[in-house]
PDB file of N, CA and C in Angstrom:
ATOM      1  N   UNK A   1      52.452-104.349   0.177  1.00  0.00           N
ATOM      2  CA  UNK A   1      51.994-104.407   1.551  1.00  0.00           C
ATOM      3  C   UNK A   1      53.046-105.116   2.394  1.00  0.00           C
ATOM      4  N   UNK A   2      53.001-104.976   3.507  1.00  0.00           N
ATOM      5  CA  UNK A   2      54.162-105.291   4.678  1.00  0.00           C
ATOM      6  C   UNK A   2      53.607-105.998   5.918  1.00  0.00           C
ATOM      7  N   UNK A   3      54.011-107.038   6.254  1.00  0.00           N
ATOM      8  CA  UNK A   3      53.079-107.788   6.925  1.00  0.00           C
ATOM      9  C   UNK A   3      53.837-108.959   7.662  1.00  0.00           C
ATOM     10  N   UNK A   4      53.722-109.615   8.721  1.00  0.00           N
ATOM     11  CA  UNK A   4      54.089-110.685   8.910  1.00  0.00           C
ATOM     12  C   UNK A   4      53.917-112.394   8.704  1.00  0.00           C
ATOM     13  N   UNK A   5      54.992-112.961   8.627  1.00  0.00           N
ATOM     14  CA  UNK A   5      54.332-114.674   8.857  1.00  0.00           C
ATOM     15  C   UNK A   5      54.148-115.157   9.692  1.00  0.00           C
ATOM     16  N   UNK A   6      53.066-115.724   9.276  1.00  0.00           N
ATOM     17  CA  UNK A   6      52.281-116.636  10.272  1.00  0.00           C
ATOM     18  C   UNK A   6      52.137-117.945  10.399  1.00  0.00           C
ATOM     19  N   UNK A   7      52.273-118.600   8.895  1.00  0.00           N
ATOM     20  CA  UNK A   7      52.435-119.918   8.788  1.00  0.00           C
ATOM     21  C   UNK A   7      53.729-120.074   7.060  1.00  0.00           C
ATOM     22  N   UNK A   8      54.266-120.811   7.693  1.00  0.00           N
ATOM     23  CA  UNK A   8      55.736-121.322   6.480  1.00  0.00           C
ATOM     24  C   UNK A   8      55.296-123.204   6.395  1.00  0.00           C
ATOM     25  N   UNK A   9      54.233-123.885   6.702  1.00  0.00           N
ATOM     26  CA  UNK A   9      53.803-124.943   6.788  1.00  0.00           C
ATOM     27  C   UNK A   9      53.849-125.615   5.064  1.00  0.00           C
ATOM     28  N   UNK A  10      53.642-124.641   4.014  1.00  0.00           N
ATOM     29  CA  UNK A  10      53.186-124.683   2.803  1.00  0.00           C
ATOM     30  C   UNK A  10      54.314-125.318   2.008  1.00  0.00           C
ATOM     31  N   UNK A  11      55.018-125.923   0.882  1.00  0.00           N
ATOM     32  CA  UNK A  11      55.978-125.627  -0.036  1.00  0.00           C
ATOM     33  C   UNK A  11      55.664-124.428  -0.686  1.00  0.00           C
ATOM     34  N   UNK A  12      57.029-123.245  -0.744  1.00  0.00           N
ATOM     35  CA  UNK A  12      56.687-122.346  -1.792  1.00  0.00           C
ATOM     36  C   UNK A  12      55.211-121.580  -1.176  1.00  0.00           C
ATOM     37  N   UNK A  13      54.735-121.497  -0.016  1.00  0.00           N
ATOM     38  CA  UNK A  13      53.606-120.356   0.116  1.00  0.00           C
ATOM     39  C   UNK A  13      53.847-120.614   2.001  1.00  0.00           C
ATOM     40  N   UNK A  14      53.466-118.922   1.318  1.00  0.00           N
ATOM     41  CA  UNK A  14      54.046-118.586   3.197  1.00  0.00           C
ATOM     42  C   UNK A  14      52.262-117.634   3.071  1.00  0.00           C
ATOM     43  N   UNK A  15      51.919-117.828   4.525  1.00  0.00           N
ATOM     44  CA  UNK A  15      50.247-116.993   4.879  1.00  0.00           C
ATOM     45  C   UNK A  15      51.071-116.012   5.844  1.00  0.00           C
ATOM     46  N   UNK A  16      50.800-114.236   5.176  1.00  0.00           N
ATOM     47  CA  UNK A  16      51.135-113.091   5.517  1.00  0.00           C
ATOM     48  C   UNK A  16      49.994-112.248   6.151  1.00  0.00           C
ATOM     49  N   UNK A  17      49.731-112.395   7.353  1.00  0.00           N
ATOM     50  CA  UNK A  17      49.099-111.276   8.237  1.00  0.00           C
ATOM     51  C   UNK A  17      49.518-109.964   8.120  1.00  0.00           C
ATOM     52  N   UNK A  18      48.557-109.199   7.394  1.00  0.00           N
ATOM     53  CA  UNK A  18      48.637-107.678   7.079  1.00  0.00           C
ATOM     54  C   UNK A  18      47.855-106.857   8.094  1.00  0.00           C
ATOM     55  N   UNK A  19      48.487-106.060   9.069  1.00  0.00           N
ATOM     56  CA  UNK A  19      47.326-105.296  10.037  1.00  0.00           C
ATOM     57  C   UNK A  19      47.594-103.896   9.839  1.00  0.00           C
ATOM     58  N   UNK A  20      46.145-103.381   9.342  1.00  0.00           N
ATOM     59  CA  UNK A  20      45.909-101.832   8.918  1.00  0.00           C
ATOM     60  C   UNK A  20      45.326-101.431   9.776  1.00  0.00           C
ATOM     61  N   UNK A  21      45.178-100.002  10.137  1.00  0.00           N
ATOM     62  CA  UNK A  21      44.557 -98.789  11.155  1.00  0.00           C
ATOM     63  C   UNK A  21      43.361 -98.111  10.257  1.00  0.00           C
ATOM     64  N   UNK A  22      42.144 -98.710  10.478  1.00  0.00           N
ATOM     65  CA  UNK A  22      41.251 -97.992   9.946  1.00  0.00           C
ATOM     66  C   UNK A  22      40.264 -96.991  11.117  1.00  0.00           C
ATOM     67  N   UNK A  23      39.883 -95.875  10.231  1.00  0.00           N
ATOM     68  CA  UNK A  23      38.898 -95.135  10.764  1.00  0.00           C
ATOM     69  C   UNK A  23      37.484 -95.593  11.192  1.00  0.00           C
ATOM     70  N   UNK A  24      37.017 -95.705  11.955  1.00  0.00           N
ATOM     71  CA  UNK A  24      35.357 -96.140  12.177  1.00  0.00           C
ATOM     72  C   UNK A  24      34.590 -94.995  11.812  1.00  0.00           C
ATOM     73  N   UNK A  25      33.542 -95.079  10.722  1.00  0.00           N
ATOM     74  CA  UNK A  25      33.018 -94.603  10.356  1.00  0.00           C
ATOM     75  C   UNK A  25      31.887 -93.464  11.064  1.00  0.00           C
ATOM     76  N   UNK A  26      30.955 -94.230  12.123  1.00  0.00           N
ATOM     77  CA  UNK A  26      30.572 -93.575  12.786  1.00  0.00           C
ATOM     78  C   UNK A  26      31.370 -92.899  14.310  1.00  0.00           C
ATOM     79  N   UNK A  27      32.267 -93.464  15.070  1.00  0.00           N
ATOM     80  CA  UNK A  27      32.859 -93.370  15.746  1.00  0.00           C
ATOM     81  C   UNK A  27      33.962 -92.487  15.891  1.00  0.00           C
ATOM     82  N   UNK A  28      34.525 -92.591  15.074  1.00  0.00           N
ATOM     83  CA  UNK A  28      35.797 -91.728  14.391  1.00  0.00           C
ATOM     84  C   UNK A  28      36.875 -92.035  15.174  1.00  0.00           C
ATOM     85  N   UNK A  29      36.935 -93.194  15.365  1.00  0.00           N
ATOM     86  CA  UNK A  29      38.325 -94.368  16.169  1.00  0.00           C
ATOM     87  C   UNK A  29      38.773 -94.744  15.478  1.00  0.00           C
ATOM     88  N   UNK A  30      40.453 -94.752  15.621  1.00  0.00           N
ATOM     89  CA  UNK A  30      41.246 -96.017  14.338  1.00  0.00           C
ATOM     90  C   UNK A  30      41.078 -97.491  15.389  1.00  0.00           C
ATOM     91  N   UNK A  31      40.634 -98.268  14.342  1.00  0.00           N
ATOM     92  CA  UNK A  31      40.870 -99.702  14.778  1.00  0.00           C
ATOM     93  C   UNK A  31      41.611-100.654  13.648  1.00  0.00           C
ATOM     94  N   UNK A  32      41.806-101.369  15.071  1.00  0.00           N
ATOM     95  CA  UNK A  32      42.824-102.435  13.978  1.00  0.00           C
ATOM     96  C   UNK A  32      42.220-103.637  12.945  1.00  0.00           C
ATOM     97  N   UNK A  33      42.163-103.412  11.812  1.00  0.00           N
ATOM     98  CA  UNK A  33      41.763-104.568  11.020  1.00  0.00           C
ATOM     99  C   UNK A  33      43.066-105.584  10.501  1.00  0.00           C
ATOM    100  N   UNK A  34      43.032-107.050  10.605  1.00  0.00           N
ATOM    101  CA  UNK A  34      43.740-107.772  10.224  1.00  0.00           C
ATOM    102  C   UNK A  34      43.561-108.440   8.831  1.00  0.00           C
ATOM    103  N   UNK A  35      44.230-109.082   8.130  1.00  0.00           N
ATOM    104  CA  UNK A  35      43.989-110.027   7.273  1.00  0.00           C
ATOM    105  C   UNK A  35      44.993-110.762   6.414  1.00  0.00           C
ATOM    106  N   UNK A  36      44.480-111.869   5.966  1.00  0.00           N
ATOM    107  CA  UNK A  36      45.501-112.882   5.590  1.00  0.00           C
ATOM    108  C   UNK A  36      45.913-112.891   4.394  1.00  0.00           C
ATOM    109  N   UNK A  37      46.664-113.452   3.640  1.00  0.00           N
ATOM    110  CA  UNK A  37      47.342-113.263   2.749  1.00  0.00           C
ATOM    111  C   UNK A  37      48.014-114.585   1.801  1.00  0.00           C
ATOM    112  N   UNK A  38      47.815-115.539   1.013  1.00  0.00           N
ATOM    113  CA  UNK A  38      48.433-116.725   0.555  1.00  0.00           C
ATOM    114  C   UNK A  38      49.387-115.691  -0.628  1.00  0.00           C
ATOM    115  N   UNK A  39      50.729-116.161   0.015  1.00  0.00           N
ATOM    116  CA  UNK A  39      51.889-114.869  -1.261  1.00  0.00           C
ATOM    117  C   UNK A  39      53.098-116.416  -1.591  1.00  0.00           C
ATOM    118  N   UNK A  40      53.101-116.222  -2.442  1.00  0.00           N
ATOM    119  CA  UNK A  40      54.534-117.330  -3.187  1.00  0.00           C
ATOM    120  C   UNK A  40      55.634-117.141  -2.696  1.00  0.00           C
ATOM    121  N   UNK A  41      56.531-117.825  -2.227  1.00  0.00           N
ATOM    122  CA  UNK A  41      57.552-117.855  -1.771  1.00  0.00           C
ATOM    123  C   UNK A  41      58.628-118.426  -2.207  1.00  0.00           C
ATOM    124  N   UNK A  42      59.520-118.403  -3.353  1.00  0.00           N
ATOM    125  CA  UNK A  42      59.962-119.441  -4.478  1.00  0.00           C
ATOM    126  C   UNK A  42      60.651-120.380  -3.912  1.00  0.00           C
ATOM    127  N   UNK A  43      62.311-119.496  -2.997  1.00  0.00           N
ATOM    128  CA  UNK A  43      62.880-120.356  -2.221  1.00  0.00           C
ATOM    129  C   UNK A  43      62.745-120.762  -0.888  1.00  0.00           C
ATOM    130  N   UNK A  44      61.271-120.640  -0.714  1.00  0.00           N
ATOM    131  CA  UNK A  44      61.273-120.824   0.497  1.00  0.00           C
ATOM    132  C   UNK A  44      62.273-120.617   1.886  1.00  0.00           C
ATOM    133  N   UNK A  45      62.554-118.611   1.378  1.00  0.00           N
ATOM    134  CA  UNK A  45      63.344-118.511   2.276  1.00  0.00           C
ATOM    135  C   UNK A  45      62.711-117.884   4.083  1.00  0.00           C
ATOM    136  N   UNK A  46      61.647-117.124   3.779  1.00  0.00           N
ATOM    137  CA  UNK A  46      60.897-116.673   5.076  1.00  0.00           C
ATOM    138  C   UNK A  46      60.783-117.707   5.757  1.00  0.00           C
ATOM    139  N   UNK A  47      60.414-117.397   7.337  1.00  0.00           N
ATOM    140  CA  UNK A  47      59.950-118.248   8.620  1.00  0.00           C
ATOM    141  C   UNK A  47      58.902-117.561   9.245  1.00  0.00           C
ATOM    142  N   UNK A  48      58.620-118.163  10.333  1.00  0.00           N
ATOM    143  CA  UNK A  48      57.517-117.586  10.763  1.00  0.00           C
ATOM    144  C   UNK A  48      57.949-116.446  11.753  1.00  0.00           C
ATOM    145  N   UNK A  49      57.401-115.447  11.612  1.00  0.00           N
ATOM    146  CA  UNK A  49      57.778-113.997  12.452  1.00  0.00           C
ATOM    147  C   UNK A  49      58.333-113.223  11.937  1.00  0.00           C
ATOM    148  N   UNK A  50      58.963-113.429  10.440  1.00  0.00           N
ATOM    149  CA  UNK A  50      59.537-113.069   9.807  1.00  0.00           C
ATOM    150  C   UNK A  50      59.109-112.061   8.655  1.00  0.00           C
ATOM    151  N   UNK A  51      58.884-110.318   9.072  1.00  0.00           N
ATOM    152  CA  UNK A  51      58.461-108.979   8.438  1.00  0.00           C
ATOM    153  C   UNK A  51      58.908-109.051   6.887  1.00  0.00           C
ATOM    154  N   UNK A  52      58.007-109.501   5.604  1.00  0.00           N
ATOM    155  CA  UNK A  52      57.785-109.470   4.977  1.00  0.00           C
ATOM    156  C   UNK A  52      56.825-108.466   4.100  1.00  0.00           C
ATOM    157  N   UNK A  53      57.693-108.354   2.237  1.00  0.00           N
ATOM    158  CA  UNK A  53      56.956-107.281   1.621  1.00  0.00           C
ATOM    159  C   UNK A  53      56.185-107.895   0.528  1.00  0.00           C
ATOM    160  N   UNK A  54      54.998-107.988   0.482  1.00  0.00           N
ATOM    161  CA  UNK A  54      54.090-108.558  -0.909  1.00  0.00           C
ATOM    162  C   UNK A  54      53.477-108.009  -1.725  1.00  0.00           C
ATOM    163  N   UNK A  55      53.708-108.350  -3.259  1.00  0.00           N
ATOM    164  CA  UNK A  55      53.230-107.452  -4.237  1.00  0.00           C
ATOM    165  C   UNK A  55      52.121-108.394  -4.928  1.00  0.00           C
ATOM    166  N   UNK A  56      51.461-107.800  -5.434  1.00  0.00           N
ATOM    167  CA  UNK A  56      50.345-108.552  -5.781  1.00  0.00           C
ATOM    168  C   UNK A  56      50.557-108.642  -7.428  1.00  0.00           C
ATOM    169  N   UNK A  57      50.020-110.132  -7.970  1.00  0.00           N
ATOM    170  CA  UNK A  57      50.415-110.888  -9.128  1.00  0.00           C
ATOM    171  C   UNK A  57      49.308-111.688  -9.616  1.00  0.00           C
ATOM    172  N   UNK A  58      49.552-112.446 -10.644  1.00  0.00           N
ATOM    173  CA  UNK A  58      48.273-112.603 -11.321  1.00  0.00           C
ATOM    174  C   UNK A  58      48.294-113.964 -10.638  1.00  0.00           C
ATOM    175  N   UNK A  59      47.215-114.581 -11.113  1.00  0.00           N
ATOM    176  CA  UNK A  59      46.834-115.560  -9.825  1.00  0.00           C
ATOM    177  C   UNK A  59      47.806-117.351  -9.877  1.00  0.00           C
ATOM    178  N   UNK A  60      48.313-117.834  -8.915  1.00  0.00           N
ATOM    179  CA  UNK A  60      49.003-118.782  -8.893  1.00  0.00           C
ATOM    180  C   UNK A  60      48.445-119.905  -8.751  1.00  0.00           C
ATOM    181  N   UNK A  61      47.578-120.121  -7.903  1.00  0.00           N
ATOM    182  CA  UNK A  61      46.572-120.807  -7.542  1.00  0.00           C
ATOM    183  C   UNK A  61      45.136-120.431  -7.187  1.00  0.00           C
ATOM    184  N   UNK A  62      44.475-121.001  -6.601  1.00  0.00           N
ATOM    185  CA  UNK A  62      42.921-120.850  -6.280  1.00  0.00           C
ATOM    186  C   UNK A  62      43.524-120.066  -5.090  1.00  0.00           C
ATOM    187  N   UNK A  63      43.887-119.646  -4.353  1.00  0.00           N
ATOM    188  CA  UNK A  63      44.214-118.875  -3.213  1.00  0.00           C
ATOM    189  C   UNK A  63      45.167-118.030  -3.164  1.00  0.00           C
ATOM    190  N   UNK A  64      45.868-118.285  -3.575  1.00  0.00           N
ATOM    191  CA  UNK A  64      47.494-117.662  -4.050  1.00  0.00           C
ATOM    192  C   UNK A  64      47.373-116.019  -5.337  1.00  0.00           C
ATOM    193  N   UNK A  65      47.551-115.010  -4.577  1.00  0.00           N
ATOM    194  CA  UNK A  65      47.376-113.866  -5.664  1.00  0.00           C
ATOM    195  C   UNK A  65      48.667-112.651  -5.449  1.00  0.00           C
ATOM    196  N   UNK A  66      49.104-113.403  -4.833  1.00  0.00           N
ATOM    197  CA  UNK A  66      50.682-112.645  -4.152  1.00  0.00           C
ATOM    198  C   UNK A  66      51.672-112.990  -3.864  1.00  0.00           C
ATOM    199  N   UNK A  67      52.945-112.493  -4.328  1.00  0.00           N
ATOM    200  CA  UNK A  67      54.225-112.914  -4.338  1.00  0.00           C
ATOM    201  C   UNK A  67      55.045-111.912  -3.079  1.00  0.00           C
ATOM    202  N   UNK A  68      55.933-112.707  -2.600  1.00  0.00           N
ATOM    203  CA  UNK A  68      56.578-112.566  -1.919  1.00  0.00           C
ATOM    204  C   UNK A  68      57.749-111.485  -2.421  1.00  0.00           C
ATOM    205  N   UNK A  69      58.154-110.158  -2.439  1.00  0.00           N
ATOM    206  CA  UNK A  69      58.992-109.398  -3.097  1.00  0.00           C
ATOM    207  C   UNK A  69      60.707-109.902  -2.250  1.00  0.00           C
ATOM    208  N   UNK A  70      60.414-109.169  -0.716  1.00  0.00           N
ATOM    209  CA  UNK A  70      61.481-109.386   0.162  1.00  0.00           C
ATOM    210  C   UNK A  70      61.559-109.510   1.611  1.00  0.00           C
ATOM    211  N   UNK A  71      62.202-109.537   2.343  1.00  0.00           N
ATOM    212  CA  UNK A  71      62.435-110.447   3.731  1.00  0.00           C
ATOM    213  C   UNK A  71      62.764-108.518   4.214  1.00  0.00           C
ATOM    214  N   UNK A  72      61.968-107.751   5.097  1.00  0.00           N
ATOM    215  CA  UNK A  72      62.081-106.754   5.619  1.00  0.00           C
ATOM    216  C   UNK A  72      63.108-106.930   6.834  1.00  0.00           C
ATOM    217  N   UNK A  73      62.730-108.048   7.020  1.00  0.00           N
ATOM    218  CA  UNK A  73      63.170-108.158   8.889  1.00  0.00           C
ATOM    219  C   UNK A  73      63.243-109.515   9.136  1.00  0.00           C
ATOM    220  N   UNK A  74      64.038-110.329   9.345  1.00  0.00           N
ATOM    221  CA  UNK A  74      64.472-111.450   9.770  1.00  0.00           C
ATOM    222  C   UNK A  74      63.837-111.682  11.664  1.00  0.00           C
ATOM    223  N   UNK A  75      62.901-112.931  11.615  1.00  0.00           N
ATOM    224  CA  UNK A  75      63.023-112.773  13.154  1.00  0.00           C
ATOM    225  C   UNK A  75      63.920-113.123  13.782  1.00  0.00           C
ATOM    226  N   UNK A  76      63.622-113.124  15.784  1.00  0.00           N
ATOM    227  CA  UNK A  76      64.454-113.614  16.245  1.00  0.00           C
ATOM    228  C   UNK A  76      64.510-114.561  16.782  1.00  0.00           C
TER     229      UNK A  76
END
């Protein structure tokens, strides 16, 4: 998944906002659903704004279920 940061506050864990286009069921509108993400970050190289790719891993912590693969997009 591909997503941005939102918070680099953590050692080693960056929180990745993932926003998908879903269909409404009755409606038949795409809307935007958001959601968060606790992904490992080893060297703590991401920042915040910074377009990130996360793969999902076995669990690191009580919150933590995703690793950080690579840095898509550097902000500015």
């Amino acid at each position: 998944m591909v997503g941005r940061v939102v918070s680099d506050k953590m050692d080693k864990t960056v929180i990745v906002q993932v926003e998908m286009l879903v269909k409404h069921r009755l409606y038949q509108k795409y809307v935007r659903r958001r959601s968060k993400f606790a992904a490992h970050d080893e060297n703590n190289d991401s920042r915040v704004g910074d377009k990130v790719m996360i793969i999902q891993s076995r669990p690191l912590s009580k919150t933590k279920r995703w690793r950080m693969s690579k840095i898509v997009e550097k902000a500015v």
